[in-house]
N, C-alpha and C. Protein backbone atom coordinates (compact mmCIF):
# COMPACT_ATOMS: atom_id res chain seq x y z
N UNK A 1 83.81 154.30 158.97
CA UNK A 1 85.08 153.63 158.91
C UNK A 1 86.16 154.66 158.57
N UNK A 2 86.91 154.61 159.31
CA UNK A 2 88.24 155.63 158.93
C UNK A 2 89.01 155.12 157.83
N UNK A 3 90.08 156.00 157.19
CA UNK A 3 90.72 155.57 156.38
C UNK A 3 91.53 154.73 156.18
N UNK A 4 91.73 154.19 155.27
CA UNK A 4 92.57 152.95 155.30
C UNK A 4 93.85 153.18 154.13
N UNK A 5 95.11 152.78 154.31
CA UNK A 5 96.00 153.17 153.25
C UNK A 5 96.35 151.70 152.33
N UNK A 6 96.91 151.94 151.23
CA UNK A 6 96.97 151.06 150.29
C UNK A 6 97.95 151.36 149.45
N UNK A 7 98.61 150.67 148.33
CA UNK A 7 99.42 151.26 147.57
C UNK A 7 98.87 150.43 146.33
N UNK A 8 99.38 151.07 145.14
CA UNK A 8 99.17 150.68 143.51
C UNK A 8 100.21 150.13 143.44
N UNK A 9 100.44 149.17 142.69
CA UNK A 9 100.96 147.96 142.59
C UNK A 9 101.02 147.99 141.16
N UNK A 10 102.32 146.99 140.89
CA UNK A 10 102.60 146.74 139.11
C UNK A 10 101.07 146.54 138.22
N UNK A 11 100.66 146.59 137.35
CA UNK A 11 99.66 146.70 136.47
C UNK A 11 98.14 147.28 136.87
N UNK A 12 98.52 148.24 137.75
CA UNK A 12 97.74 149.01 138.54
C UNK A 12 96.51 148.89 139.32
N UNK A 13 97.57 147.53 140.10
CA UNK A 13 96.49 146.51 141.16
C UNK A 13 96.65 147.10 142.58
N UNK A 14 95.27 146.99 142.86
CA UNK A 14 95.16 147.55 144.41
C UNK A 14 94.72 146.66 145.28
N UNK A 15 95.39 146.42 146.30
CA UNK A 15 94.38 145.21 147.49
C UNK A 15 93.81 146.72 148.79
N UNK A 16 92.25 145.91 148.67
CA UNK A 16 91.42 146.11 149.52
C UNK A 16 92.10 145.52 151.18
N UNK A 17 92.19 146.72 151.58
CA UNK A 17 92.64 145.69 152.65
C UNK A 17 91.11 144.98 153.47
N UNK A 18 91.92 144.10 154.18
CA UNK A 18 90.62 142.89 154.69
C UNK A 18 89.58 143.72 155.68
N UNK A 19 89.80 144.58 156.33
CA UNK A 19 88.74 145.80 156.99
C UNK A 19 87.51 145.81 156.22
N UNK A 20 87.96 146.49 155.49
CA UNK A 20 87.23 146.91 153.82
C UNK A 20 86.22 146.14 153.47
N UNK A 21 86.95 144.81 153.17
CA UNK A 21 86.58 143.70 152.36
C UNK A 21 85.13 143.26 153.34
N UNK A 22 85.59 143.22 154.72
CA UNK A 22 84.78 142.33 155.37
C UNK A 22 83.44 143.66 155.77
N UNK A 23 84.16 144.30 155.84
CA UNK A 23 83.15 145.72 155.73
C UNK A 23 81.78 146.04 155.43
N UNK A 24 82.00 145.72 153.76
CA UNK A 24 81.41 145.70 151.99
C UNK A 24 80.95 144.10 152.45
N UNK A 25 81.18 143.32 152.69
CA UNK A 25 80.86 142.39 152.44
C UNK A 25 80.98 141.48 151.28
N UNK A 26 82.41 141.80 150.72
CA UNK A 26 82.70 141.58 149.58
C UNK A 26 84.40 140.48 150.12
N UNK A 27 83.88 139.65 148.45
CA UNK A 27 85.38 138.25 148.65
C UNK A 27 85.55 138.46 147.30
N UNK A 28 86.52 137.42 147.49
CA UNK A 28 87.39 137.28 146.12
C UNK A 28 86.27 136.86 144.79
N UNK A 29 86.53 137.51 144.20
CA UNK A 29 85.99 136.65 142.58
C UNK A 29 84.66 137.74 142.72
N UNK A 30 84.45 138.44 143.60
CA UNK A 30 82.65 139.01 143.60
C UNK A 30 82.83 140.18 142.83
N UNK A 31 82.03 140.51 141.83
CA UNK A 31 82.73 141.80 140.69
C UNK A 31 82.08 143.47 141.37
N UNK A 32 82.68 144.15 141.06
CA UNK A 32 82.89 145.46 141.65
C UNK A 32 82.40 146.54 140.47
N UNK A 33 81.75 147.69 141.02
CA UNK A 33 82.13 148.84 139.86
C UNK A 33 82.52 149.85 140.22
N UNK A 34 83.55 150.44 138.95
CA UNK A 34 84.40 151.72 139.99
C UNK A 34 83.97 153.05 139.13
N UNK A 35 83.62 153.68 139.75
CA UNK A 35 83.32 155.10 139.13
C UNK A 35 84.14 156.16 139.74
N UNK A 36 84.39 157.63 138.82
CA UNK A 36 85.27 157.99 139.40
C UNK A 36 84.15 159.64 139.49
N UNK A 37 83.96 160.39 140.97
CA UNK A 37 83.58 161.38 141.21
C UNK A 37 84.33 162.44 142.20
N UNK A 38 83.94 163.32 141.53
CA UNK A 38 84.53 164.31 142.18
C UNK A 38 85.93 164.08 142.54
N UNK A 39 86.69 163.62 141.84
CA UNK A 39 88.00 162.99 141.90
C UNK A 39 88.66 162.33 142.94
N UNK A 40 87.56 161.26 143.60
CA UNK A 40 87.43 160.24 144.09
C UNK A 40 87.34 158.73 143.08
N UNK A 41 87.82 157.82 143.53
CA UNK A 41 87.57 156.52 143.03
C UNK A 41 86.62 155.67 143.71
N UNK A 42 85.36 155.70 143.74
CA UNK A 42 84.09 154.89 144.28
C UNK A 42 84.17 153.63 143.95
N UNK A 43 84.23 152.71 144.91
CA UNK A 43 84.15 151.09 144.48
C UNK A 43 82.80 150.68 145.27
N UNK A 44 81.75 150.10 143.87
CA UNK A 44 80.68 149.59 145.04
C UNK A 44 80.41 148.11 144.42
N UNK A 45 80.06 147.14 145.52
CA UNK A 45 80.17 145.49 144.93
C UNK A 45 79.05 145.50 144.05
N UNK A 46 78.93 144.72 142.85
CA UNK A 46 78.01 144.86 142.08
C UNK A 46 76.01 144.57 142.20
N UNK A 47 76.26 143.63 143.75
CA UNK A 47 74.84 143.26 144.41
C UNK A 47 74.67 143.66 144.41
N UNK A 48 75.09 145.31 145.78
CA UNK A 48 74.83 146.58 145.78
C UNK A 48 74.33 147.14 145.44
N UNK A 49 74.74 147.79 143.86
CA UNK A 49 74.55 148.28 142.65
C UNK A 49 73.15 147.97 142.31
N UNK A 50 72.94 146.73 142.09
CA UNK A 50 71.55 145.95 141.40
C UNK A 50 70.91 146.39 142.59
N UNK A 51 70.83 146.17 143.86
CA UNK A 51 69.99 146.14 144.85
C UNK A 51 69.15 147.50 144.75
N UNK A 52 70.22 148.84 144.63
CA UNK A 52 69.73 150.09 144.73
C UNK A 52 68.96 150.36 143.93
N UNK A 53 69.43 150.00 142.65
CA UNK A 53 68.93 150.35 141.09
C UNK A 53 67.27 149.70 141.53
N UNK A 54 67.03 148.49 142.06
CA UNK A 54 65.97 148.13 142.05
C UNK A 54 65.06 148.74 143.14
N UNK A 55 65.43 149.35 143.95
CA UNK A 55 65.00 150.04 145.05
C UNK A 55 64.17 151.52 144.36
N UNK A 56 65.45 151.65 143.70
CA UNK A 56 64.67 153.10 142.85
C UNK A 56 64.08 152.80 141.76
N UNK A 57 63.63 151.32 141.30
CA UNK A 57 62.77 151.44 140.26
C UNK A 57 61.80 151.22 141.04
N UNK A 58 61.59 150.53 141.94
CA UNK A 58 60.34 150.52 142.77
C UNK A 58 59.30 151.83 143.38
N UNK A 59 59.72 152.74 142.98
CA UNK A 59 59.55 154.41 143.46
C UNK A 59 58.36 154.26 142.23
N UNK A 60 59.20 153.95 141.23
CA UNK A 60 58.07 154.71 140.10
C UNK A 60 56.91 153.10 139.61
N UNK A 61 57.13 152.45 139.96
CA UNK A 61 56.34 151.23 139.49
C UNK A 61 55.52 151.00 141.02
N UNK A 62 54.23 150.71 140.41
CA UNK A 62 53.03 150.50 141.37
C UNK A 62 53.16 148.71 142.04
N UNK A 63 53.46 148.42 143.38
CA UNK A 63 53.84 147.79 143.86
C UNK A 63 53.06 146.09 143.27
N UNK A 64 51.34 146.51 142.52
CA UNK A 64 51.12 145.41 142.57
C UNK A 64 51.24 145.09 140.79
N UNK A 65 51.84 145.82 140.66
CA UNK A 65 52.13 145.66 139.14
C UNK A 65 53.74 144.66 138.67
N UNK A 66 53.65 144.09 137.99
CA UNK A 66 54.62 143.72 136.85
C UNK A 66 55.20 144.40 136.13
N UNK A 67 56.56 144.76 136.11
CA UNK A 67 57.04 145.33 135.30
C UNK A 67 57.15 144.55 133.87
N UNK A 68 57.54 143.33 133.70
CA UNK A 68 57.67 142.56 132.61
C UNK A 68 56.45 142.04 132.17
N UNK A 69 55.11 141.98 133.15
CA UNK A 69 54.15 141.64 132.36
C UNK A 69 53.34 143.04 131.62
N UNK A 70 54.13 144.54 132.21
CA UNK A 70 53.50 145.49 131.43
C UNK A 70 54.45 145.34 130.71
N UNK A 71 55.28 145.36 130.10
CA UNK A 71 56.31 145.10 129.10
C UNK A 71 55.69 144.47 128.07
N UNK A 72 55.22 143.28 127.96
CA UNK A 72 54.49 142.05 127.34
C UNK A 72 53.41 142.74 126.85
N UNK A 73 52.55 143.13 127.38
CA UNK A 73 51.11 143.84 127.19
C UNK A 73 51.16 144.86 126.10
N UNK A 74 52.62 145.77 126.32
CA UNK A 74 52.80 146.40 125.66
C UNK A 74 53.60 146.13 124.39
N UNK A 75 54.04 145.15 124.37
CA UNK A 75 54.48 144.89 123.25
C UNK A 75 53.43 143.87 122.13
N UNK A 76 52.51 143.25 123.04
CA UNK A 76 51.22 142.58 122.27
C UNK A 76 50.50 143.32 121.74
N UNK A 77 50.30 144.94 122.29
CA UNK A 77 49.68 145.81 121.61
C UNK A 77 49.76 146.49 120.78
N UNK A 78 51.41 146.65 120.33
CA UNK A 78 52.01 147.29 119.40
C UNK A 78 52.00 146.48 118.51
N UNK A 79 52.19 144.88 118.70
CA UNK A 79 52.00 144.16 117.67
C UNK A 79 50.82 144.10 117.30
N UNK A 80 49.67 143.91 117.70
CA UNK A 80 48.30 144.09 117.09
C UNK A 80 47.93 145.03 116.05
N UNK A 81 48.76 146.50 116.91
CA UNK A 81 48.71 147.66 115.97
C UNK A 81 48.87 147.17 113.88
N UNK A 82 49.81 146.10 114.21
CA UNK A 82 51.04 145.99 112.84
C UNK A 82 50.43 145.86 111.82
């Protein structure tokens, strides 16, 4: 997608223009996170975000495993320890 221009606005509001929006796949009210790199401003919709994060926890966790039931296990065992 090529660039798109925009301007900052009183209380330092920016509209996405609708390209963008429909782009991302992102609407009104859907929450965003903005990070700032390499002195860029990165906006990614927050599904996104969760989606990836879970993508890369899946790397290190064994597909037929539980993460929350090793969680549990491990915390029944520490309690046993007590």
């Amino acid at each position: 997608m090529n660039p798109l221009s925009t301007r900052l606005s009183a209380g330092g509001r920016i509209v996405l223009p609708a390209q963008m929006r429909a782009n991302l796949g992102i609407k009104e009210g859907d929450e965003l996170l903005l990070t700032v790199a390499d002195g860029e401003i990165r906006i990614t919709p927050k599904a996104l975000a969760l989606k990836n994060a879970l993508e890369l926890a899946r790397l290190y966790v064994a597909t037929e495993s539980s993460l929350s039931d090793a969680l549990i296990a491990e915390r029944r065992s520490e309690a046993a320890g007590e």
